[in-house]
C-alpha atoms as a PDB file:
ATOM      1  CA  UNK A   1      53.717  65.534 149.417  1.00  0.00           C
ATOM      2  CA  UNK A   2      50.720  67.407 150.808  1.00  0.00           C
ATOM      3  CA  UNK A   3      51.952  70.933 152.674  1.00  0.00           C
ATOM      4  CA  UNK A   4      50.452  69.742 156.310  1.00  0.00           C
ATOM      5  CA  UNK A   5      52.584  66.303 155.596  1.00  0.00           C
ATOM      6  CA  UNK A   6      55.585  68.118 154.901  1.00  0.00           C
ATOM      7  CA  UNK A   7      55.630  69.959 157.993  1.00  0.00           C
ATOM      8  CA  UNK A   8      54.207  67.154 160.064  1.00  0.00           C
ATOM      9  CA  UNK A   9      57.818  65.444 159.119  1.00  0.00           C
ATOM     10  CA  UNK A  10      59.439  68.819 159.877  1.00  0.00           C
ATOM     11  CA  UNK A  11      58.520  69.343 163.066  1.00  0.00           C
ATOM     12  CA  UNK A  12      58.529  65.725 163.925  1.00  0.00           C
ATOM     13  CA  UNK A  13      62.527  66.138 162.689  1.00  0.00           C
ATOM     14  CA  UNK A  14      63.055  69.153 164.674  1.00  0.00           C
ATOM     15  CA  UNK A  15      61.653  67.895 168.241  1.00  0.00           C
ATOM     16  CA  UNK A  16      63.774  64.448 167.206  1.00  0.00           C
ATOM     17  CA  UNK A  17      66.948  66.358 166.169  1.00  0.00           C
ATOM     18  CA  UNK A  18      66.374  68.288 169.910  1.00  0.00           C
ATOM     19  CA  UNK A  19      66.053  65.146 172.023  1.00  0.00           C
ATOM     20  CA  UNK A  20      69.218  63.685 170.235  1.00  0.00           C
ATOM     21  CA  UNK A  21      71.033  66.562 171.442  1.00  0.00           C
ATOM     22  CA  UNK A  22      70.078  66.955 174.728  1.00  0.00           C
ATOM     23  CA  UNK A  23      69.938  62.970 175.163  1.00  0.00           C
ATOM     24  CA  UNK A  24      74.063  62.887 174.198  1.00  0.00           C
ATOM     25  CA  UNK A  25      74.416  65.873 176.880  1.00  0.00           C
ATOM     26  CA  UNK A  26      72.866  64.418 179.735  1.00  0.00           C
ATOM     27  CA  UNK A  27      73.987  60.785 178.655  1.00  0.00           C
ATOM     28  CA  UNK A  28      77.563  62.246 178.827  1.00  0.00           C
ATOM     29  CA  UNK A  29      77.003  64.223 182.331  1.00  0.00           C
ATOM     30  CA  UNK A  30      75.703  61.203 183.571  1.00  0.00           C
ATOM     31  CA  UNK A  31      78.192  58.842 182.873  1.00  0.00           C
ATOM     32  CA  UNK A  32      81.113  61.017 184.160  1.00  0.00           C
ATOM     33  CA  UNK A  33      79.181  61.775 186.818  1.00  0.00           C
ATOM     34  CA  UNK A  34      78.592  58.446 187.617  1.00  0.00           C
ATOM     35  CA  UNK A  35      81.978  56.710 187.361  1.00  0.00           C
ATOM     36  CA  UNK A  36      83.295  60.388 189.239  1.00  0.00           C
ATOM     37  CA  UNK A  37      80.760  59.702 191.908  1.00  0.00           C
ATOM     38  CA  UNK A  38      80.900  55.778 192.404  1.00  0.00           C
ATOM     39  CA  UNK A  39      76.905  55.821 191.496  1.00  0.00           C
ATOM     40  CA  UNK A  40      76.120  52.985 189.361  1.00  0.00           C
ATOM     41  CA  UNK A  41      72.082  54.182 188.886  1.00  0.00           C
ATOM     42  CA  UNK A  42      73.473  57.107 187.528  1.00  0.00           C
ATOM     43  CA  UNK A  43      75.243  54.967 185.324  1.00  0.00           C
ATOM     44  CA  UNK A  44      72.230  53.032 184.388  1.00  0.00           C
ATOM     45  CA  UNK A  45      70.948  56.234 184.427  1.00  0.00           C
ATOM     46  CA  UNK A  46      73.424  57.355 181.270  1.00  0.00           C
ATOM     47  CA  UNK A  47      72.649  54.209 179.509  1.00  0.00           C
ATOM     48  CA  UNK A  48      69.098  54.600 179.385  1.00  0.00           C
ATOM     49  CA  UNK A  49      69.858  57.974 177.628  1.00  0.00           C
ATOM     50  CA  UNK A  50      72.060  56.651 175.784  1.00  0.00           C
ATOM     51  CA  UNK A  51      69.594  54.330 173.969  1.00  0.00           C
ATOM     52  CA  UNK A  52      67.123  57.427 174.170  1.00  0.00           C
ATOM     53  CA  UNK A  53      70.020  58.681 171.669  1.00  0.00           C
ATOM     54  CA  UNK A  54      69.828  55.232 169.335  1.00  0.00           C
ATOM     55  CA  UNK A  55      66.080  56.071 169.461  1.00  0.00           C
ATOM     56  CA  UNK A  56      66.412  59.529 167.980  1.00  0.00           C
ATOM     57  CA  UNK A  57      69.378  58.364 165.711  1.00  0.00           C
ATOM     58  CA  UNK A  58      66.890  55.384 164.028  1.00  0.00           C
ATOM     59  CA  UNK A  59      63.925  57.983 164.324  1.00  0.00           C
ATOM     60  CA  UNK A  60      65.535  60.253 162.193  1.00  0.00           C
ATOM     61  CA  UNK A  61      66.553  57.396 159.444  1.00  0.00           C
ATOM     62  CA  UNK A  62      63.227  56.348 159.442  1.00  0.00           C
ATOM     63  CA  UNK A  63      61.990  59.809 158.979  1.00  0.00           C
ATOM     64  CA  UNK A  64      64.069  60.875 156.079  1.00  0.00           C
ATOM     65  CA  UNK A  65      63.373  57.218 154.307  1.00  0.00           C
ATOM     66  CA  UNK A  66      59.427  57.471 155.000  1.00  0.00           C
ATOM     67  CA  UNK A  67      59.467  61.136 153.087  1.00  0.00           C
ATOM     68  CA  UNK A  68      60.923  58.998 149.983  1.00  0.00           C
ATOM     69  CA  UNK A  69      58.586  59.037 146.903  1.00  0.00           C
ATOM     70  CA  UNK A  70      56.888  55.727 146.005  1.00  0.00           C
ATOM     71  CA  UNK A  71      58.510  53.463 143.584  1.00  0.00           C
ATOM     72  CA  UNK A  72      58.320  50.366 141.478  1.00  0.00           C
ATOM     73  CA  UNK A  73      59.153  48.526 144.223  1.00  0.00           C
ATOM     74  CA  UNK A  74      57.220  50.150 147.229  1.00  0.00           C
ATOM     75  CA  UNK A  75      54.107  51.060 145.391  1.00  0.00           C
ATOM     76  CA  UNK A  76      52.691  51.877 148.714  1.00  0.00           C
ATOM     77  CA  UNK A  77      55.782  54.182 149.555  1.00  0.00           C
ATOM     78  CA  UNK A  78      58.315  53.935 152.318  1.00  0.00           C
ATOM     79  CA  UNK A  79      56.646  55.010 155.486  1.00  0.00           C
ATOM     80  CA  UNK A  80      56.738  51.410 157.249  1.00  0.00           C
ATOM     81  CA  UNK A  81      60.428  51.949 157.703  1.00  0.00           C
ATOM     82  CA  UNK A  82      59.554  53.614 161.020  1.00  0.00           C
ATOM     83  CA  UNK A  83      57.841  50.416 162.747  1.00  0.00           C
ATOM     84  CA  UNK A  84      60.675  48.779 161.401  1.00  0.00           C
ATOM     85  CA  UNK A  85      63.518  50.480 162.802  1.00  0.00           C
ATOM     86  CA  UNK A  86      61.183  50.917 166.437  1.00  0.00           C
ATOM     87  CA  UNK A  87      61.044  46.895 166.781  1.00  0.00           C
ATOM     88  CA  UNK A  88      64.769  46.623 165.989  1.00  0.00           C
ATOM     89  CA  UNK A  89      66.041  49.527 168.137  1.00  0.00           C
ATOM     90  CA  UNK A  90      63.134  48.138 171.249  1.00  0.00           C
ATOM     91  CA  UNK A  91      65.170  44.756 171.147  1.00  0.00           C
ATOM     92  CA  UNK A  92      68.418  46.750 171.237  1.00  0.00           C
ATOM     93  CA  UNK A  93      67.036  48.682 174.621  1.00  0.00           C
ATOM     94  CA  UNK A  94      65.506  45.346 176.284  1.00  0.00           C
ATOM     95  CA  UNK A  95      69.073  43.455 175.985  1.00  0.00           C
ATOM     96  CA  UNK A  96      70.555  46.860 177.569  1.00  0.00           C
ATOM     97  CA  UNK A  97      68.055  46.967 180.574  1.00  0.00           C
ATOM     98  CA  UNK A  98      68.911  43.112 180.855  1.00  0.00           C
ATOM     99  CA  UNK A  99      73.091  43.681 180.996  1.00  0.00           C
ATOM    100  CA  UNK A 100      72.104  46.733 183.925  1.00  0.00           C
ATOM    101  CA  UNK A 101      70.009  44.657 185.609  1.00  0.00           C
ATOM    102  CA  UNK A 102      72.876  41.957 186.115  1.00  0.00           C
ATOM    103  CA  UNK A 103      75.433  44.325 186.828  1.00  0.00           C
ATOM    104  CA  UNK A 104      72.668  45.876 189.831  1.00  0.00           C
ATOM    105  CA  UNK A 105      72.413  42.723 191.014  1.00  0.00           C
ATOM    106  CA  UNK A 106      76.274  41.529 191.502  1.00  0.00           C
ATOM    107  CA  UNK A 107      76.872  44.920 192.890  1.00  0.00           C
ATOM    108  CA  UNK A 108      74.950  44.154 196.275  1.00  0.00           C
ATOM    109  CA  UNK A 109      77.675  41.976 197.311  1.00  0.00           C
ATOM    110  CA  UNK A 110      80.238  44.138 197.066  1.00  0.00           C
ATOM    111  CA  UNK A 111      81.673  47.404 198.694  1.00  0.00           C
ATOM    112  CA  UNK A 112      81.836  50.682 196.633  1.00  0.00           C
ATOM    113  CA  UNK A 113      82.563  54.536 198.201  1.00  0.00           C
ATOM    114  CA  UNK A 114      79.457  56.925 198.830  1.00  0.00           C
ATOM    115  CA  UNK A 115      78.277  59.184 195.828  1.00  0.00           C
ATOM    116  CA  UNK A 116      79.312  62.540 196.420  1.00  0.00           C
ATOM    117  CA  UNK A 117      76.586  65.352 197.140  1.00  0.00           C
ATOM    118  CA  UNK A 118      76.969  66.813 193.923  1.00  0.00           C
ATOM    119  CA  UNK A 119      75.249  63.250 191.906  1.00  0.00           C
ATOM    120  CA  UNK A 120      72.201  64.590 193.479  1.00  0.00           C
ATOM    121  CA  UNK A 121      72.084  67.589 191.392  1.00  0.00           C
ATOM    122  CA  UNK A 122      72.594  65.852 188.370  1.00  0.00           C
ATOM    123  CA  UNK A 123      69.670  63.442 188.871  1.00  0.00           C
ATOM    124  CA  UNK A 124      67.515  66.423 190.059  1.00  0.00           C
ATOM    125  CA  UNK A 125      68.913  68.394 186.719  1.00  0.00           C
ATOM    126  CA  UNK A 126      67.931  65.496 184.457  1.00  0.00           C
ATOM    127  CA  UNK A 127      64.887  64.739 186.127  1.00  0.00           C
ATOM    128  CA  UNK A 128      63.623  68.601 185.178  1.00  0.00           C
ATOM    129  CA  UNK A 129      65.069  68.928 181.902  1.00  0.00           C
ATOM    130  CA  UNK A 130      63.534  64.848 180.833  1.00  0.00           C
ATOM    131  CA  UNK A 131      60.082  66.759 182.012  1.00  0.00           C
ATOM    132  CA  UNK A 132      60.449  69.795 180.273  1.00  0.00           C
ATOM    133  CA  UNK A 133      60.933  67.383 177.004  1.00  0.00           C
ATOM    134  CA  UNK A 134      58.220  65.661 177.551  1.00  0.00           C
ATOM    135  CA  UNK A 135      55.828  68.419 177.340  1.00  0.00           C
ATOM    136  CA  UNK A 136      57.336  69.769 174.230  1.00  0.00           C
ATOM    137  CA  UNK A 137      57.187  66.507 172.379  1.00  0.00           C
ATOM    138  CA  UNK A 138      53.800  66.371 173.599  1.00  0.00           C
ATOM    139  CA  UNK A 139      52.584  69.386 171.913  1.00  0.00           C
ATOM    140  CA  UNK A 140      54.390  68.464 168.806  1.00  0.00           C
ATOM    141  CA  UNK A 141      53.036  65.297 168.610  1.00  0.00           C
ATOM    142  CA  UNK A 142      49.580  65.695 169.204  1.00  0.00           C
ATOM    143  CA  UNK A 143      49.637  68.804 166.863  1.00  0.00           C
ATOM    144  CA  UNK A 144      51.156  66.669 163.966  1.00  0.00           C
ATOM    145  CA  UNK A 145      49.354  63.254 164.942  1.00  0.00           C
ATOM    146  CA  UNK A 146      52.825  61.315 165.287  1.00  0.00           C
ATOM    147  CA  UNK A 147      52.410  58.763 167.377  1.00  0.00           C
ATOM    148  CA  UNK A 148      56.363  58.131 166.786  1.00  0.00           C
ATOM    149  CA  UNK A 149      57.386  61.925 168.432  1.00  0.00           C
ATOM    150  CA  UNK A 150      53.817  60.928 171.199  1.00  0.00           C
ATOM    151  CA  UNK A 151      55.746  57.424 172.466  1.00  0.00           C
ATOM    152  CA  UNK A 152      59.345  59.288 172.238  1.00  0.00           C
ATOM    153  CA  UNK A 153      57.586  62.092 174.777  1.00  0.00           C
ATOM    154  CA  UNK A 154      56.444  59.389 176.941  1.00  0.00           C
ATOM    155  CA  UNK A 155      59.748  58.004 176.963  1.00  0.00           C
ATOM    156  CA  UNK A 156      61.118  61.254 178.448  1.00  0.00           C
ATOM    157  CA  UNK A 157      58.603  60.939 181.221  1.00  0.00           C
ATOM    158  CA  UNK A 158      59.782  57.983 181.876  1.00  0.00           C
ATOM    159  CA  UNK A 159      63.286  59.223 181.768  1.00  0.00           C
ATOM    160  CA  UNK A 160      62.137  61.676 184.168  1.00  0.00           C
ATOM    161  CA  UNK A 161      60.550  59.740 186.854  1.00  0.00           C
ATOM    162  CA  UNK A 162      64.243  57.187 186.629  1.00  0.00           C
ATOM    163  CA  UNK A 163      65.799  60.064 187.614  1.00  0.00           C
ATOM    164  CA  UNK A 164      63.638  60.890 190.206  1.00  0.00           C
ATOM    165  CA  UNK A 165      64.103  57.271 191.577  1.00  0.00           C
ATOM    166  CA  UNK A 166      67.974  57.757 191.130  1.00  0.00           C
ATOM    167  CA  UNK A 167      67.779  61.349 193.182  1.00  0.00           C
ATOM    168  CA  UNK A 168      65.635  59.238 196.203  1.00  0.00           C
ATOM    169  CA  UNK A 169      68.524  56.192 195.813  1.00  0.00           C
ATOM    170  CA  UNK A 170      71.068  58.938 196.384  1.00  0.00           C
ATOM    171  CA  UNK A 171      69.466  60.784 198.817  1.00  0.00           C
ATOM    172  CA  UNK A 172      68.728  57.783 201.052  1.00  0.00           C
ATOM    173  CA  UNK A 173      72.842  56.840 200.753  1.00  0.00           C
ATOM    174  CA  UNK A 174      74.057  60.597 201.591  1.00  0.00           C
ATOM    175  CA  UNK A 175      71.356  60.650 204.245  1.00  0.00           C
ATOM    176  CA  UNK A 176      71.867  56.976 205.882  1.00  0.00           C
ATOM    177  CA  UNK A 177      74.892  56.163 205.252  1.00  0.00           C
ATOM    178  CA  UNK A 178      76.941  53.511 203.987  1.00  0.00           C
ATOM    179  CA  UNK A 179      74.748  51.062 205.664  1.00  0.00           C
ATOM    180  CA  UNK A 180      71.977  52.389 202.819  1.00  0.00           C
ATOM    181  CA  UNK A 181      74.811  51.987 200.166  1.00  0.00           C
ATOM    182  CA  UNK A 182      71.892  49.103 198.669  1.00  0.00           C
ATOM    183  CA  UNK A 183      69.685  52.270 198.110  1.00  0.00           C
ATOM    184  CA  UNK A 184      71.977  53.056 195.032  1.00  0.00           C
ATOM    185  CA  UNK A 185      71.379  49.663 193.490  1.00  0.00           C
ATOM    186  CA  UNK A 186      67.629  49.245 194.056  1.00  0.00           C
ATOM    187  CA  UNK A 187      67.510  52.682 192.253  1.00  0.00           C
ATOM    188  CA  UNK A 188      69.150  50.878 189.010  1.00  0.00           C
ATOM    189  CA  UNK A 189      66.767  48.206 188.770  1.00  0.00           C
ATOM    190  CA  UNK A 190      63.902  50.218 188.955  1.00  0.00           C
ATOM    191  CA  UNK A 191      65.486  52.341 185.832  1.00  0.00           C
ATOM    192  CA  UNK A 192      65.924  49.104 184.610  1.00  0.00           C
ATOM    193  CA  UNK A 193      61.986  48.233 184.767  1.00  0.00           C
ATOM    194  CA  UNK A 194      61.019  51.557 183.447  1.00  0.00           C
ATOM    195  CA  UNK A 195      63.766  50.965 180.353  1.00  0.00           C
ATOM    196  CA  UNK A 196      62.013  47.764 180.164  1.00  0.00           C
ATOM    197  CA  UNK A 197      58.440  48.914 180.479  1.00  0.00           C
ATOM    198  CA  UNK A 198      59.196  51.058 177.911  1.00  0.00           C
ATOM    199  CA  UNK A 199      60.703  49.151 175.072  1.00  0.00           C
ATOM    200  CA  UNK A 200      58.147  46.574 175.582  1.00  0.00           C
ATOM    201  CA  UNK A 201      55.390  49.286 174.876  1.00  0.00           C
ATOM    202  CA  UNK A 202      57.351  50.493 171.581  1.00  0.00           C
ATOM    203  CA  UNK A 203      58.027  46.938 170.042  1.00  0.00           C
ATOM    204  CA  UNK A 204      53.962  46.494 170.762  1.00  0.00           C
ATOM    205  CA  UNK A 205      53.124  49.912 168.807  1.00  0.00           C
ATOM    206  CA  UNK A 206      55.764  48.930 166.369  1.00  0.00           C
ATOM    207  CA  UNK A 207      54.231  45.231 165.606  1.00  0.00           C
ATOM    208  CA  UNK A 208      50.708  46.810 165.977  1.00  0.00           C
ATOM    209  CA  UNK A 209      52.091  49.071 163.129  1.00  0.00           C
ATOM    210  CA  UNK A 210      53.517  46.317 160.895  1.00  0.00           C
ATOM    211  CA  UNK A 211      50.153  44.081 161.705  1.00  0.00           C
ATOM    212  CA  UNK A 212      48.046  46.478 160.216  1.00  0.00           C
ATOM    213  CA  UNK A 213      45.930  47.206 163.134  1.00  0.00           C
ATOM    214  CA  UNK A 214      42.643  49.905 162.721  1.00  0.00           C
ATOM    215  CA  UNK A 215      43.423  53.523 163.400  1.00  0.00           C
ATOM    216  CA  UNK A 216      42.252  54.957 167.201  1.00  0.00           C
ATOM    217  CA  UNK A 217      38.249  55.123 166.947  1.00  0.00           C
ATOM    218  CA  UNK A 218      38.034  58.898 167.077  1.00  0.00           C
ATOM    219  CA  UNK A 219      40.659  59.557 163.828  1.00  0.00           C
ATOM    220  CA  UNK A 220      38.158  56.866 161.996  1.00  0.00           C
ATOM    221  CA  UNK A 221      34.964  58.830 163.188  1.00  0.00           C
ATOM    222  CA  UNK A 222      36.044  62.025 161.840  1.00  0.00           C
ATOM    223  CA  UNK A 223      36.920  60.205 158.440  1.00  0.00           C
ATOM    224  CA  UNK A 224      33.852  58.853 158.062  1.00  0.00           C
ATOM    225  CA  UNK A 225      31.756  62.288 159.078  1.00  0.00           C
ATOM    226  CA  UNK A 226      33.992  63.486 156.354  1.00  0.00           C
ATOM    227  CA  UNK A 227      32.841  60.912 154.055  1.00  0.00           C
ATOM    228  CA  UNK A 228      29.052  60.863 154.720  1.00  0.00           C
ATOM    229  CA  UNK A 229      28.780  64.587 154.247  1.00  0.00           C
ATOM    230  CA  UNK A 230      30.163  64.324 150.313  1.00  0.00           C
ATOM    231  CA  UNK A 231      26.915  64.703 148.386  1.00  0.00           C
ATOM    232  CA  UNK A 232      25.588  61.491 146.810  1.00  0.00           C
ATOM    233  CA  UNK A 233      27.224  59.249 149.190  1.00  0.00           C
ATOM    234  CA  UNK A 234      24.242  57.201 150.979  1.00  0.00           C
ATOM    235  CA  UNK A 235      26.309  55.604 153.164  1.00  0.00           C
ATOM    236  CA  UNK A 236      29.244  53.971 154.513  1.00  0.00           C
ATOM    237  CA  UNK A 237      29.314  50.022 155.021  1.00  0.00           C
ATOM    238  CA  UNK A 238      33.082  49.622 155.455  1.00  0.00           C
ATOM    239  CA  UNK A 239      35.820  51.828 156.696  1.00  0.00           C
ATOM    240  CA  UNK A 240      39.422  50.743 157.489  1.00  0.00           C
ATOM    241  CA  UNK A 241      41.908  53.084 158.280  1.00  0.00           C
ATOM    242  CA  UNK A 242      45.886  51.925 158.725  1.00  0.00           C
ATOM    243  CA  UNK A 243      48.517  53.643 160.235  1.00  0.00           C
ATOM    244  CA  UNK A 244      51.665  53.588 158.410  1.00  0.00           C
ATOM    245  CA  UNK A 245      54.748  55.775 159.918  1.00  0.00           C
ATOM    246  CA  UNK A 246      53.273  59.617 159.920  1.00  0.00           C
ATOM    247  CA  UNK A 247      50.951  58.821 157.626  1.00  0.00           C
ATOM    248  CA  UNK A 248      47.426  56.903 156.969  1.00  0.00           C
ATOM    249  CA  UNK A 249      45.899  54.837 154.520  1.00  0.00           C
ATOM    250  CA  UNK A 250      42.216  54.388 154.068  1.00  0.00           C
ATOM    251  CA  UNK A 251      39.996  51.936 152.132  1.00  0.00           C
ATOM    252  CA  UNK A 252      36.047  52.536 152.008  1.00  0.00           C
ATOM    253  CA  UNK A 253      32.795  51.034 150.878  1.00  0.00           C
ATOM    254  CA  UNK A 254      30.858  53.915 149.658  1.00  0.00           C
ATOM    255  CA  UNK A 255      27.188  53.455 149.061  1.00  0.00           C
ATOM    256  CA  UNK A 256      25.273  55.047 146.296  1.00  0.00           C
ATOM    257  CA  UNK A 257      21.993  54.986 144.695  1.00  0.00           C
ATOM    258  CA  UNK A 258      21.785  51.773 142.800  1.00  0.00           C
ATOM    259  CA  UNK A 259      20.635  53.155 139.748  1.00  0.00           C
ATOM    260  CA  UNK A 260      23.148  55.634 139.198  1.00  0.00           C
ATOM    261  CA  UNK A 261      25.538  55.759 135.969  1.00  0.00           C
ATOM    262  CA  UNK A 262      28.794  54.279 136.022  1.00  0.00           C
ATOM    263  CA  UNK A 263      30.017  57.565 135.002  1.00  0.00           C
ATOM    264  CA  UNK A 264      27.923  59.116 138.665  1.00  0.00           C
ATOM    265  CA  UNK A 265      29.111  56.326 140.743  1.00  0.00           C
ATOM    266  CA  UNK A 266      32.833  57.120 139.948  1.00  0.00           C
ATOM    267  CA  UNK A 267      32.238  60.843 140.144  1.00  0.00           C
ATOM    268  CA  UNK A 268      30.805  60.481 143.941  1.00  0.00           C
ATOM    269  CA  UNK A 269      33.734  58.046 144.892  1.00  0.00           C
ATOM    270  CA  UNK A 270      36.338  60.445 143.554  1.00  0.00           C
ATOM    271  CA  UNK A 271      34.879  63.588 145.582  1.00  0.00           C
ATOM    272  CA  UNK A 272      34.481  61.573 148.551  1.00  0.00           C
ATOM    273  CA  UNK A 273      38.255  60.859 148.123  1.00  0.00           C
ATOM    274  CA  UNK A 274      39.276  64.263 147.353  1.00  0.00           C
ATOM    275  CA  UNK A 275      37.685  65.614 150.442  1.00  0.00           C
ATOM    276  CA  UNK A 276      38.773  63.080 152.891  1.00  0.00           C
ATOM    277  CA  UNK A 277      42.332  63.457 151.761  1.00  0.00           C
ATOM    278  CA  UNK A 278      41.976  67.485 151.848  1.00  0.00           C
ATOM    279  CA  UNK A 279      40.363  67.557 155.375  1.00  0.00           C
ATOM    280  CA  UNK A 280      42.865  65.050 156.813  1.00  0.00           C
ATOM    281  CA  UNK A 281      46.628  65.980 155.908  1.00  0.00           C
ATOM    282  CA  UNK A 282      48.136  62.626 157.371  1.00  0.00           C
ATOM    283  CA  UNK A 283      46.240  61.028 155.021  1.00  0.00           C
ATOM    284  CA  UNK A 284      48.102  59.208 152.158  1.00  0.00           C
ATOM    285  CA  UNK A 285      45.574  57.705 150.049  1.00  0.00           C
ATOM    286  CA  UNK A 286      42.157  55.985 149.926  1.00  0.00           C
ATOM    287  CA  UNK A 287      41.147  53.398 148.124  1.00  0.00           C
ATOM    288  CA  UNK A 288      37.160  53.782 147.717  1.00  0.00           C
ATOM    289  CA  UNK A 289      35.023  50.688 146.059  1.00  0.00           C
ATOM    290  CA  UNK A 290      31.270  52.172 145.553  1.00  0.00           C
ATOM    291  CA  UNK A 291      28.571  49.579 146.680  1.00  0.00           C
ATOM    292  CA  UNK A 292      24.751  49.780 145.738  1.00  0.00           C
ATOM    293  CA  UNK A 293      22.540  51.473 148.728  1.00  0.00           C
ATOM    294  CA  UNK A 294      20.162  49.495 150.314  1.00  0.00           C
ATOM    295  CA  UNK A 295      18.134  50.364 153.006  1.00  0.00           C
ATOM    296  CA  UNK A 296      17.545  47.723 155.992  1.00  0.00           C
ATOM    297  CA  UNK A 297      13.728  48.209 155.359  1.00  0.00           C
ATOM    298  CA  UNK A 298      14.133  47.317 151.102  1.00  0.00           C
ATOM    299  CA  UNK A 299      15.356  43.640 150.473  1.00  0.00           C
ATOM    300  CA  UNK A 300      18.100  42.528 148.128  1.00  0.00           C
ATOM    301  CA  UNK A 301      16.846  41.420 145.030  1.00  0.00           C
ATOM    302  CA  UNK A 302      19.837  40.328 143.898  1.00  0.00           C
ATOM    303  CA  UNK A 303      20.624  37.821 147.105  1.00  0.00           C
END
């Protein structure tokens, strides 16, 4: 494994390893809190962090399994284990959000004591700490290219702005009255759409992942300046780039003068390899296949 890989997957542990910690915390604060308080969006609240801690658990699995050599059996290595465990654990959160979302419902009709004052500071406390996460994870993930630690620091943003729809449920309650006691409910459901919202946008990037779909359009442009800069390479008529877990593969159609020797041809393919996979550490491996140059102006003889 390349040095920039390596600590691509260690930092991507590290931030994961953090949000699993401080997920468990607040999922446990929030929870008391809420069954203390008689605040069932907190609760929904400390369920939504609680899958945020399922998240992290299979992020971690997938990251340890991804870093596994290739094999007999995985030629192509193990780094699709990450879209694989994202789709699994995105089902896991939608039946979750679907369970709160009943239990919001069938609580309108009933009669339950105000929160206390002090459930506002724990929605307030998440709702800063759930920000302050996201802007970490944000830095890591742009800096290492993980799309896996980008979507978890989105997730925390999310996180934060259900809390902040919690802290407005609970203010409206202490501040109306019991007649606002429905506040408290409407504030689960809508951390019910953002859990939602949110697994729905992971179980797309995760069968996005699995489908094979081409790498964002400024990643391939850079790969291909890369490319087209090697010396003997004419030009590029194909370029595919797929994104599998932390990593990329990349298959190219390299043209080169048609009357070079085998011996050139392979030579210019191989340097146009070795310098895309130096100047691009998430890069696994390319597969180049050399084509004859022909310029627009020159027919094919051969068609």
């Amino acid at each position: 494994m390349k040095p920039s890989t390596a600590n691509a997957y260690r930092e991507a542990t590290a931030a994961s390893v953090l949000g699993l910690v401080v997920n468990f915390s607040l999922a446990v604060v929030k929870l008391v809190g809420g069954l203390l308080g008689h605040s069932f969006a907190l609760i929904s609240d400390a369920a939504n962090s609680m899958g945020d801690v399922l998240t992290s658990l299979v992020v971690l699995f997938a990251l340890r399994v991804a870093q596994k050599p290739a094999d007999s059996e995985h030629p192509y290595g193990h780094t699709r284990i990450e879209a694989v465990a994202g789709s699994n654990v995105a089902v896991l959160i939608l039946v979750s959000a679907v369970w709160i979302g009943w239990e919001a419902i069938g609580r309108f009709s009933t009669t339950h004591p105000l929160p206390p004052i002090w459930t506002l500071w724990i929605a307030g406390g998440n709702a800063a700490i759930k920000e302050s996460l996201y802007r970490y994870k944000m830095r890591i993930g742009r800096r290492t290219g993980s799309s896996a630690v980008i979507a978890n620091a989105w997730d925390h943003r999310s996180d934060a702005l259900c809390s902040l729809a919690v802290l407005v449920g609970l203010g409206i309650v202490r501040v109306g009255g019991p007649q606002y006691i429905w506040a408290d409910e409407i504030a689960a459901l809508f951390v019910v759409a953002a859990i939602s919202w949110t697994a729905i946008k992971l179980l797309q990037q995760s069968t996005n992942e699995l489908m094979d779909v081409q790498a964002n359009n400024e990643l391939v442009d850079q790969m291909r300046m890369t490319a087209i800069k090697v010396e003997g390479v004419k030009d590029i008529e194909k370029f595919r780039v797929r994104k599998s877990g932390l990593e990329y593969f990349a298959d190219i159609h390299v043209q080169v003068d048609p009357q070079a020797t085998v011996e050139k041809g392979h030579a210019i393919g191989h340097a146009a390899k070795e310098a895309l996979l130096s100047e691009h550490g998430l890069l696994r491996d390319v597969l180049v296949h050399l084509e004859p140059y022909r310029p627009a102006n020159i027919p094919n003889k051969l068609q």
